[in-house]
Protein backbone atom coordinates (compact mmCIF):
# COMPACT_ATOMS: atom_id res chain seq x y z
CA UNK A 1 21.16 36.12 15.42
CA UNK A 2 20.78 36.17 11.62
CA UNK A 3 21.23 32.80 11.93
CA UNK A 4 18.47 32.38 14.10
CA UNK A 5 16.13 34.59 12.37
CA UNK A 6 16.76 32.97 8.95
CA UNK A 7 16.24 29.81 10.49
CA UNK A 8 12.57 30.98 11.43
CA UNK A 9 11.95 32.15 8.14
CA UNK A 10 12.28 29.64 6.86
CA UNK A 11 9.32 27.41 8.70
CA UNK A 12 6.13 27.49 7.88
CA UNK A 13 4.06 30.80 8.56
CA UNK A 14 1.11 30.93 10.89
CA UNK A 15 -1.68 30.83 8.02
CA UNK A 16 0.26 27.90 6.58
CA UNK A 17 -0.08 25.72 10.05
CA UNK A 18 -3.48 27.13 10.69
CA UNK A 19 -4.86 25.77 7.28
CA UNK A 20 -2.50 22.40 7.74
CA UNK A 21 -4.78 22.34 10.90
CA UNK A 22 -7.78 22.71 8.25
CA UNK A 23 -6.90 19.68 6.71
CA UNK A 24 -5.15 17.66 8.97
CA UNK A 25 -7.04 18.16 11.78
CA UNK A 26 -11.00 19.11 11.65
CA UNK A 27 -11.52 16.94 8.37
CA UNK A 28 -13.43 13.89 8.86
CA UNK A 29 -10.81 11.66 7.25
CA UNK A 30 -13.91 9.23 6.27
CA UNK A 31 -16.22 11.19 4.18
CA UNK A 32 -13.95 14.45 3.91
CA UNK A 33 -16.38 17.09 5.02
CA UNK A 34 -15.04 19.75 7.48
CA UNK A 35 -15.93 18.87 11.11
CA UNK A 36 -18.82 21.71 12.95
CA UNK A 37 -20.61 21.94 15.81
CA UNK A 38 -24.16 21.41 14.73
CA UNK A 39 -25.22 17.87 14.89
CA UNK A 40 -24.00 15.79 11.50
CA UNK A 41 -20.62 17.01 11.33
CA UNK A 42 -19.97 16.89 14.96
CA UNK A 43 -16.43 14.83 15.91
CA UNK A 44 -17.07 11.92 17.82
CA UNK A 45 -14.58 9.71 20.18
CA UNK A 46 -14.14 6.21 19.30
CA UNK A 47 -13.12 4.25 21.81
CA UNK A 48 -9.97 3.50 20.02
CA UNK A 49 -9.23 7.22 19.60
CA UNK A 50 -9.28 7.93 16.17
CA UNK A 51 -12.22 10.81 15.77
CA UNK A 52 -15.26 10.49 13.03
CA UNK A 53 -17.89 12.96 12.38
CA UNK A 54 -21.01 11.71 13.72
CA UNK A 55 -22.78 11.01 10.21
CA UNK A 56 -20.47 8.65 9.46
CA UNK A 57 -20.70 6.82 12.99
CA UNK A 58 -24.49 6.53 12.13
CA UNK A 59 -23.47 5.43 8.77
CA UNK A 60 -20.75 2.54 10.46
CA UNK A 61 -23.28 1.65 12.68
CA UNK A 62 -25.55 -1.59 12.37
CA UNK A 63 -29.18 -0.44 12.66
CA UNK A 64 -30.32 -2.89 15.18
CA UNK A 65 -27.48 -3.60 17.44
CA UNK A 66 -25.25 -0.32 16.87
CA UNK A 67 -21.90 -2.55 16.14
CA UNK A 68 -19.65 -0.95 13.71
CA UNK A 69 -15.43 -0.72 13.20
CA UNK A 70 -13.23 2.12 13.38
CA UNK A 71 -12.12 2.35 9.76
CA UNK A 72 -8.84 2.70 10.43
CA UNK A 73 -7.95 0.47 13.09
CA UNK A 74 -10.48 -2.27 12.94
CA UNK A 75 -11.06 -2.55 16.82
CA UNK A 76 -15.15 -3.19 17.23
CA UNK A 77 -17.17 -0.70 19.55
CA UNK A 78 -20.88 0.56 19.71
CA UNK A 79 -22.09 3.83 18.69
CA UNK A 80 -23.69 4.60 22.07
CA UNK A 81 -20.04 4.49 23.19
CA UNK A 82 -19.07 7.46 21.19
CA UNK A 83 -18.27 10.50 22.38
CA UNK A 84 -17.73 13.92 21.63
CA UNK A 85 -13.93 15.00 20.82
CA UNK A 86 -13.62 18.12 22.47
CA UNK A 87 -10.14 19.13 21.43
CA UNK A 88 -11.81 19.21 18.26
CA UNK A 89 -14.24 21.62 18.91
CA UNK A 90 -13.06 23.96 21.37
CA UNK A 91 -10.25 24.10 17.95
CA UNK A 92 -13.45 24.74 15.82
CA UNK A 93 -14.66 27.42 18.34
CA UNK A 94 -11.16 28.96 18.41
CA UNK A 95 -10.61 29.54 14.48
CA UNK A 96 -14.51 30.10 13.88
CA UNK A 97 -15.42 30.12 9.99
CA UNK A 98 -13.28 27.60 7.71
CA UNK A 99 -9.81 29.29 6.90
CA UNK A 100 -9.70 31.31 3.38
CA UNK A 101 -7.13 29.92 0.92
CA UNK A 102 -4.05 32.25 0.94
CA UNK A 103 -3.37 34.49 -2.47
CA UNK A 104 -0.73 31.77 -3.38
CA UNK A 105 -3.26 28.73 -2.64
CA UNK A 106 -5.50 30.68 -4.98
CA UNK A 107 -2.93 31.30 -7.58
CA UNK A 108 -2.33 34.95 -7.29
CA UNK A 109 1.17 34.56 -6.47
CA UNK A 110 3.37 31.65 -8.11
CA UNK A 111 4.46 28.34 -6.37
CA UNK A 112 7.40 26.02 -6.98
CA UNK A 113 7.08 24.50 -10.79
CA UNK A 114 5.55 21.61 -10.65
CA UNK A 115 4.62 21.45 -7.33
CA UNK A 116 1.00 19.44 -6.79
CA UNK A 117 -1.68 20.06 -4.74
CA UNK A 118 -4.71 18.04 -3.96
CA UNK A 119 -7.72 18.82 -5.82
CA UNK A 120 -10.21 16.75 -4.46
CA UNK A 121 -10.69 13.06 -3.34
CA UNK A 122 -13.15 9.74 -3.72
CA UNK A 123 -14.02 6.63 -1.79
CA UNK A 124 -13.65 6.61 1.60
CA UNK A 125 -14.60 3.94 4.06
CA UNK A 126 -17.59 1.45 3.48
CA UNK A 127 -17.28 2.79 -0.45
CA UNK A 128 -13.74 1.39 0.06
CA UNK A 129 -12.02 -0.82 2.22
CA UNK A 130 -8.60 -1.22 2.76
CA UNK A 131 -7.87 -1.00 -0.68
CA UNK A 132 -4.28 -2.62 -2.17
CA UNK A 133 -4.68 -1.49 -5.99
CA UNK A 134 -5.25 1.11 -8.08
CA UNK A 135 -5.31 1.53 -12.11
CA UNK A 136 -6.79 3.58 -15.48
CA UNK A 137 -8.26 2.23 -17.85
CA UNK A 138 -6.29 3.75 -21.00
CA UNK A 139 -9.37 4.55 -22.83
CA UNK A 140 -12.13 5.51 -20.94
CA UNK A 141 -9.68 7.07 -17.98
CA UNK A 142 -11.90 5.28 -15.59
CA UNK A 143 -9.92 4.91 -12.08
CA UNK A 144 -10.32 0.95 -11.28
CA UNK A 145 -9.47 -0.17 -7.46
CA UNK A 146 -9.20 -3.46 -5.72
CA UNK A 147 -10.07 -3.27 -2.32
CA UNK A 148 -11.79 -5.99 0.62
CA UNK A 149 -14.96 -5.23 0.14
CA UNK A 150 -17.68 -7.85 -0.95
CA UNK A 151 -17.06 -6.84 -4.62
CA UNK A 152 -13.34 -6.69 -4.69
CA UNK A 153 -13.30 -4.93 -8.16
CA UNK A 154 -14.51 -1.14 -8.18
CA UNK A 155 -14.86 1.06 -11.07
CA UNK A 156 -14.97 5.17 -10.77
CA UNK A 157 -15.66 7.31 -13.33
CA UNK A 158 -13.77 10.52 -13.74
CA UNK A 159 -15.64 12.40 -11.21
CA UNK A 160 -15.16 9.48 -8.50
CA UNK A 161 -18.58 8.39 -8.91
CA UNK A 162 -19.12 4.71 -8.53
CA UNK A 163 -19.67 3.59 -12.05
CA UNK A 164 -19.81 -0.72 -11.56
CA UNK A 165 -18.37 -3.05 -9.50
CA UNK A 166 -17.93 -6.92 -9.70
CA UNK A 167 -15.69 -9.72 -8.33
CA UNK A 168 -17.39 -11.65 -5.88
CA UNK A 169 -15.82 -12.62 -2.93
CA UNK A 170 -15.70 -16.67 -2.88
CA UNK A 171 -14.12 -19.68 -3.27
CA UNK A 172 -14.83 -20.16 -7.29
CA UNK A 173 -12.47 -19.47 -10.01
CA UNK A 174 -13.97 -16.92 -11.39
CA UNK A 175 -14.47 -14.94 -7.62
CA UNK A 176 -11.80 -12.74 -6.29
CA UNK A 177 -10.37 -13.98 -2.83
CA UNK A 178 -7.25 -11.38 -1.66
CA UNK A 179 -6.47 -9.22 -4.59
CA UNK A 180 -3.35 -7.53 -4.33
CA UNK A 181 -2.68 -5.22 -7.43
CA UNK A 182 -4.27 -4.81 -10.29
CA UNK A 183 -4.20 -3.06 -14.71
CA UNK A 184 -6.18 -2.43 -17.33
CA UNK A 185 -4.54 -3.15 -20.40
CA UNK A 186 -5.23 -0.81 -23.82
CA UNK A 187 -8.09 -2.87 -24.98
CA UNK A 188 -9.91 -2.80 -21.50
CA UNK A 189 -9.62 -5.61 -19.90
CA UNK A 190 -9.29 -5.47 -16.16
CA UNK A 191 -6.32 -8.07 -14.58
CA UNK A 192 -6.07 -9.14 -11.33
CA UNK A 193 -3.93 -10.88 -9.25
CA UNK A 194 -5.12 -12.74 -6.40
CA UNK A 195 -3.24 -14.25 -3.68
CA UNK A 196 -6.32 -16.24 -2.16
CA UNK A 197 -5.67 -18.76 -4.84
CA UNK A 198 -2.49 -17.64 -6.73
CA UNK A 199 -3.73 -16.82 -9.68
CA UNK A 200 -4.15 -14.12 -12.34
CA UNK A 201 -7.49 -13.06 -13.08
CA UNK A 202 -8.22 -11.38 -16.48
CA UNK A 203 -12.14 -9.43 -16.67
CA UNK A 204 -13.99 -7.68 -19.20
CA UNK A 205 -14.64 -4.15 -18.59
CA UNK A 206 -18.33 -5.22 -17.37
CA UNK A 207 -16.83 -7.95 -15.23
CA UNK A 208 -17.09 -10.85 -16.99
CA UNK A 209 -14.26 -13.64 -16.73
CA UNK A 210 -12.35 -14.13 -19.64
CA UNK A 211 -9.53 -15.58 -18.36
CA UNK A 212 -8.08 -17.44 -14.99
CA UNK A 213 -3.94 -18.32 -14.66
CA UNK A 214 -3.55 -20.82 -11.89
CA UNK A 215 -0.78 -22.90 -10.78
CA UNK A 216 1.79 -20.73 -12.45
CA UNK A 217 2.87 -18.55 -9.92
CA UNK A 218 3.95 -18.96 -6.28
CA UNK A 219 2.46 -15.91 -5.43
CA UNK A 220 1.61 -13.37 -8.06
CA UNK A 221 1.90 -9.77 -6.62
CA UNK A 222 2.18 -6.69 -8.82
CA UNK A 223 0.67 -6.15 -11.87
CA UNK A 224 0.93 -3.80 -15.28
CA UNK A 225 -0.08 -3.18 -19.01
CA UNK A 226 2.27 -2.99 -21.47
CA UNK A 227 2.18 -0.73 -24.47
CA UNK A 228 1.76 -3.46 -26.86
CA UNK A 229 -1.38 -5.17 -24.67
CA UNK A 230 1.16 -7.44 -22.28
CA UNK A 231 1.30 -7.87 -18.94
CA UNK A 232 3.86 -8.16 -16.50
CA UNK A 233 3.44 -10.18 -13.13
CA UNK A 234 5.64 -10.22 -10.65
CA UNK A 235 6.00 -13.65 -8.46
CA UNK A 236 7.17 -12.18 -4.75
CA UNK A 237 7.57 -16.01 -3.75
CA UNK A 238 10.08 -17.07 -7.01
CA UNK A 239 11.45 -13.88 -7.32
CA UNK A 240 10.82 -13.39 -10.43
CA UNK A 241 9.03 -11.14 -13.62
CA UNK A 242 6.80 -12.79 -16.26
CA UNK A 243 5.60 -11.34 -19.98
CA UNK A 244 2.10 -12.30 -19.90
CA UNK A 245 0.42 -12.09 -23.92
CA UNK A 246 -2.74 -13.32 -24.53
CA UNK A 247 -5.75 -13.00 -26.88
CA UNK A 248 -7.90 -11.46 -23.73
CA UNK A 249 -11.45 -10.80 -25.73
CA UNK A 250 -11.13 -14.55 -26.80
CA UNK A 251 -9.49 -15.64 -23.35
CA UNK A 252 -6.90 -17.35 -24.92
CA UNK A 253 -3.16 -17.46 -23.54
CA UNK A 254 -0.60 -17.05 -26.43
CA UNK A 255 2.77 -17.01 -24.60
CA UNK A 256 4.61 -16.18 -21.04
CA UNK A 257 8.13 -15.32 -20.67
CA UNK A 258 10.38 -15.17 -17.39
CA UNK A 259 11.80 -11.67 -17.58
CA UNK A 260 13.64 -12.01 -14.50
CA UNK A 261 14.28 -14.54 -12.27
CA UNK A 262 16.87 -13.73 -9.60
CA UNK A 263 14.61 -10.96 -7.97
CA UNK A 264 14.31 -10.74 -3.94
CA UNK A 265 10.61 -10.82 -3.28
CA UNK A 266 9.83 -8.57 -5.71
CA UNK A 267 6.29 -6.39 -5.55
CA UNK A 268 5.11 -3.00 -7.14
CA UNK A 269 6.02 -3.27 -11.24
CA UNK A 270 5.77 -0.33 -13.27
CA UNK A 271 6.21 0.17 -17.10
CA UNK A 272 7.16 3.18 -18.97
CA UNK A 273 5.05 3.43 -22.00
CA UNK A 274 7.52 6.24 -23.37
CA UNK A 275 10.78 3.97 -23.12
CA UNK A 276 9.37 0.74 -22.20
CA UNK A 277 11.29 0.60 -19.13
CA UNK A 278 10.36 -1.69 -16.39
CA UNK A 279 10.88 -1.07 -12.99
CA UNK A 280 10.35 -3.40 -9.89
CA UNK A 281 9.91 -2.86 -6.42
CA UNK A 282 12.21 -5.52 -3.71
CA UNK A 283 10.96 -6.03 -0.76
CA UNK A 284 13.73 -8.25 0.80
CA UNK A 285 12.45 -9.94 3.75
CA UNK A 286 14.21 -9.55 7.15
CA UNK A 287 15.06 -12.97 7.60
CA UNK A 288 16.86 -12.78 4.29
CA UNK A 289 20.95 -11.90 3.21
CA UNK A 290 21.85 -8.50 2.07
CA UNK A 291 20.37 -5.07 2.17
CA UNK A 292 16.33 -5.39 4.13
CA UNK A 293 15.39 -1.87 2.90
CA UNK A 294 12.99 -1.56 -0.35
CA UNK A 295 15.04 -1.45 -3.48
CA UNK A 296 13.88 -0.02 -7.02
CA UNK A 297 15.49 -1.61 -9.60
CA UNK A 298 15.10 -0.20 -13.63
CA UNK A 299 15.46 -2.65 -16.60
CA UNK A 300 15.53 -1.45 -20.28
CA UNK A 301 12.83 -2.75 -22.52
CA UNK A 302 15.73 -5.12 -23.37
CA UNK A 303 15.99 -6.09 -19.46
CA UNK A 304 18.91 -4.62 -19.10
CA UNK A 305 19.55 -3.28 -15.76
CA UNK A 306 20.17 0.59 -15.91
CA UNK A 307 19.66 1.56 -11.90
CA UNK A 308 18.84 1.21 -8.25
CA UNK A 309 18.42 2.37 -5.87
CA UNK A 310 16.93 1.28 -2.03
CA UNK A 311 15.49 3.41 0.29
CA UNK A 312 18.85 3.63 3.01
CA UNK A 313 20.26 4.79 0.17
CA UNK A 314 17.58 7.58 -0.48
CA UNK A 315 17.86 8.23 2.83
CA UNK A 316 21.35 9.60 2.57
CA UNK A 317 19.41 12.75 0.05
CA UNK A 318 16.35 13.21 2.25
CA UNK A 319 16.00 14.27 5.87
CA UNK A 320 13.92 11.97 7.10
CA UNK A 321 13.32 8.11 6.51
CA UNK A 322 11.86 6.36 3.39
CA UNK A 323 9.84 3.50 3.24
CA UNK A 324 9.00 2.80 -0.72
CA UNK A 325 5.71 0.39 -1.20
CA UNK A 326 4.74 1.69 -4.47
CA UNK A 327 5.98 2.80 -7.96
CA UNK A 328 5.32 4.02 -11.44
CA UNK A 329 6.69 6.33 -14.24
CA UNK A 330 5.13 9.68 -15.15
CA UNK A 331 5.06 10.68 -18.76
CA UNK A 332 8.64 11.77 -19.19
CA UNK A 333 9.89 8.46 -18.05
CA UNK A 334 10.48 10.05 -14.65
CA UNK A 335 10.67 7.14 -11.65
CA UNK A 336 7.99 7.79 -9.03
CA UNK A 337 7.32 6.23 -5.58
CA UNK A 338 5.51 6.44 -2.82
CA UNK A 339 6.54 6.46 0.94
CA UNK A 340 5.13 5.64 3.70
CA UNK A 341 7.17 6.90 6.35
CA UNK A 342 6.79 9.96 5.06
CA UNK A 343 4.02 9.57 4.30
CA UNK A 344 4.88 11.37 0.64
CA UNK A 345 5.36 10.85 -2.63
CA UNK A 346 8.85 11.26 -3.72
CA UNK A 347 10.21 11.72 -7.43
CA UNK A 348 13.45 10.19 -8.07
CA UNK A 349 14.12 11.50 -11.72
CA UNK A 350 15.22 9.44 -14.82
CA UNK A 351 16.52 6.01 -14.18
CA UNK A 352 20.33 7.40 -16.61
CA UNK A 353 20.41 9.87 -13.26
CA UNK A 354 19.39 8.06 -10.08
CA UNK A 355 19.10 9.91 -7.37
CA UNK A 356 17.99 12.71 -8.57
CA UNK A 357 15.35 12.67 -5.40
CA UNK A 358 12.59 15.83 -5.59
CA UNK A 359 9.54 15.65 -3.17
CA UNK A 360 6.21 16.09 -4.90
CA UNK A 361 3.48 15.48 -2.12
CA UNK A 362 4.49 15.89 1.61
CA UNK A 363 0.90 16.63 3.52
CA UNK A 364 -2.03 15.32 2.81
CA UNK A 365 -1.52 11.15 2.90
CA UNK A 366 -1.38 8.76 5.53
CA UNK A 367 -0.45 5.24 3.93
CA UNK A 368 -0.38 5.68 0.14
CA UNK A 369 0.05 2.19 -1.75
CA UNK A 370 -0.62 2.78 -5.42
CA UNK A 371 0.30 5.52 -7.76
CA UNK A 372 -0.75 6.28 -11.23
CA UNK A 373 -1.03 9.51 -13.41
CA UNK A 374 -3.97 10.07 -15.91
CA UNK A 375 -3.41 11.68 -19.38
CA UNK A 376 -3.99 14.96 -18.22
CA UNK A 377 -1.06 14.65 -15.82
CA UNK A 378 -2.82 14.48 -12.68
CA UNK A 379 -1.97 12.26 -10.14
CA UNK A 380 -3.39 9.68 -8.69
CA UNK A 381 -2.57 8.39 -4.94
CA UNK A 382 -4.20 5.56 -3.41
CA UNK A 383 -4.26 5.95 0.52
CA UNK A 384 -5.09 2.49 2.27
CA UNK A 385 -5.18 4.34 5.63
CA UNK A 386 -8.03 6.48 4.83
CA UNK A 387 -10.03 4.09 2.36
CA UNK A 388 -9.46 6.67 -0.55
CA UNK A 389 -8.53 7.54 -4.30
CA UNK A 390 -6.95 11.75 -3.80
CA UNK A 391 -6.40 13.32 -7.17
CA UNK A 392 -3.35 15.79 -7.27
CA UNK A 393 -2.73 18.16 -9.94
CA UNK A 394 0.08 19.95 -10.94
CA UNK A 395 0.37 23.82 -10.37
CA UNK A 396 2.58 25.40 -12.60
CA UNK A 397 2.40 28.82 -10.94
């Protein structure tokens, strides 16, 4: 019986699935206000199932003919076949005001060191749309995201305001087809890579061109600043890492090096700018030898490899599946990724003591692509699923 009782202790409490409700449940996962009953904020039925407050149906909608697409699943509908989401609010009618934050939420009592909790979010869907990559600009600590929208290249300031956008979408050089990751390297210049053409785009801050890298790459995938104003590409197609240096104010290439070449379809990069580590995310493909499960492997600044890890073998430390599709350092050289089975974002220590596997968001996220953590030590998730930047920050208790 102790057992059993010990066992129950140790799931959440009732307040802590009643505000998880809060969040997960009567949030309009679009524009992030709590649902209600009074017109605006009430949850509407798409066809599809997926539930939006009714603002941001009107908002979806086309004026004339009423056409919009869930944001989430992409499946077309009208808004006159909306409807309202009853579950929803019969929920609302049950818990009545919004939920208080508990004494811990509010700080009175102390949480796990180090534990992070989300502090607010930006974007959401028309502002973003199904967004790939995320970045800082190292100066400024401007949050810079590439995303499908018409201009592919969006710049936030530090309150999530939109502060300028640019990178047509077209068929010229200098336009942005399918971006897939992109950095901002210490002297602000925004790179992109772009798989509509293959290429490596380098931008001024203000959008400007400065530089375009065709025909080098198979197809250029994941993208980072270096500490000493390089980039490193990764080619998922060749399987390899590239050194990128260039003059980028004058738009002039000075040299590229093959880091790596015997990579299997290698994606997310990240570099450490307190060791100068590398690390690379592997996605092999299915059809492909060996191991199919997302690998992390860490290279010296030397390329030397020091660890790996893949995500079966993660597995073995965590209770429940791991998908990996992004990863970065924090600022004491820890190796960070995100998971989407999860979803979560996982911590898997220094690359000298792989696994050393520590959860560090579990709620919250429902497809998160692209990390990154601002001088401040907050972090930064980017969730494709719900068209959004969410800014975490760590509670030391």
């Amino acid at each position: 019986m102790g057992e059993v009782a010990a066992a129950r202790g140790s799931g959440p409490s009732l307040p802590e699935l009643l505000r998880e409700a809060e969040t997960s449940l009567l949030e309009c996962k679009v524009c992030f206000e709590r649902f209600g009953p009074r017109q605006q904020r009430r949850p509407r039925n798409l066809p599809c199932g997926h539930v939006v407050c009714l603002a941001c149906v009107a908002a979806l909608a086309h004026p004339r003919t009423l056409a919009l697409e869930c944001p989430f699943c992409r499946r077309a509908c009208r808004a006159c076949d909306t409807s309202d989401c009853l579950p929803v609010l019969h929920l609302l009618e049950l818990l009545g005001a919004p939920l208080p934050r508990s004494p811990t939420a509010a700080g009175a009592a102390p949480r796990t060191p180090g534990a992070l909790t989300c502090h607010h979010a930006f974007g959401g869907w028309g502002t973003l749309v199904n967004p790939t990559g995320l970045a800082l600009c190292p100066k400024t600590g401007r949050v810079v995201v590439v995303h499908d929208g018409r201009r592919r290249v969006k710049i936030f300031d530090a309150g999530g305001g939109c502060a300028h956008q640019f990178g047509e979408k077209g068929d010229a050089a200098q336009d942005v087809r399918y971006p897939l990751d992109v950095t901002v390297t210490s002297d602000c210049h925004v790179v992109v890579t772009d798989a509509g053409d293959r290429s490596v785009k380098v931008f001024d801050f203000l959008g400007q061109v400065k530089l375009v890298l065709g025909g080098q790459f198979s197809l250029p995938w994941g993208v980072e600043a270096t500490p000493k104003n390089g980039v490193v590409v990764t080619d998922a197609e060749a399987g390899s890492l590239h050194l990128l240096e260039a003059d980028f104010p004058e738009g002039v290439l000075r040299r590229t090096q093959r880091l790596q070449g015997d990579l299997c379809s290698p994606r997310g990069v990240a570099v450490s700018w307190l060791t100068g580590a590398i690390a690379v995310l592997e996605h092999p493909s299915a059809r492909g030898p060996g191991p199919r499960s997302p690998r992390v492997k860490v290279f010296s600044s030397g390329m030397q490899l020091i660890s790996q890890v893949d995500t079966f073998g993660l597995g073995l430390f965590f209770p429940s599946k791991i998908t990996a599709s992004a990863v970065t350092f924090d600022h004491q050289g820890n190796v960070v990724v995100a998971d989407t089975s999860g979803p979560a974002v996982l911590c898997l220590g220094k690359p000298e003591e792989f696994p050393a596997l520590k959860p560090m968001v579990t709620h919250g996220l429902c497809h998160p692509v692209a990390l990154a953590f601002t001088k401040e030590n907050s972090l930064l998730v980017l969730d494709t699923a719900s068209h959004s930047v969410k800014v975490y920050k760590v509670d030391w208790g």
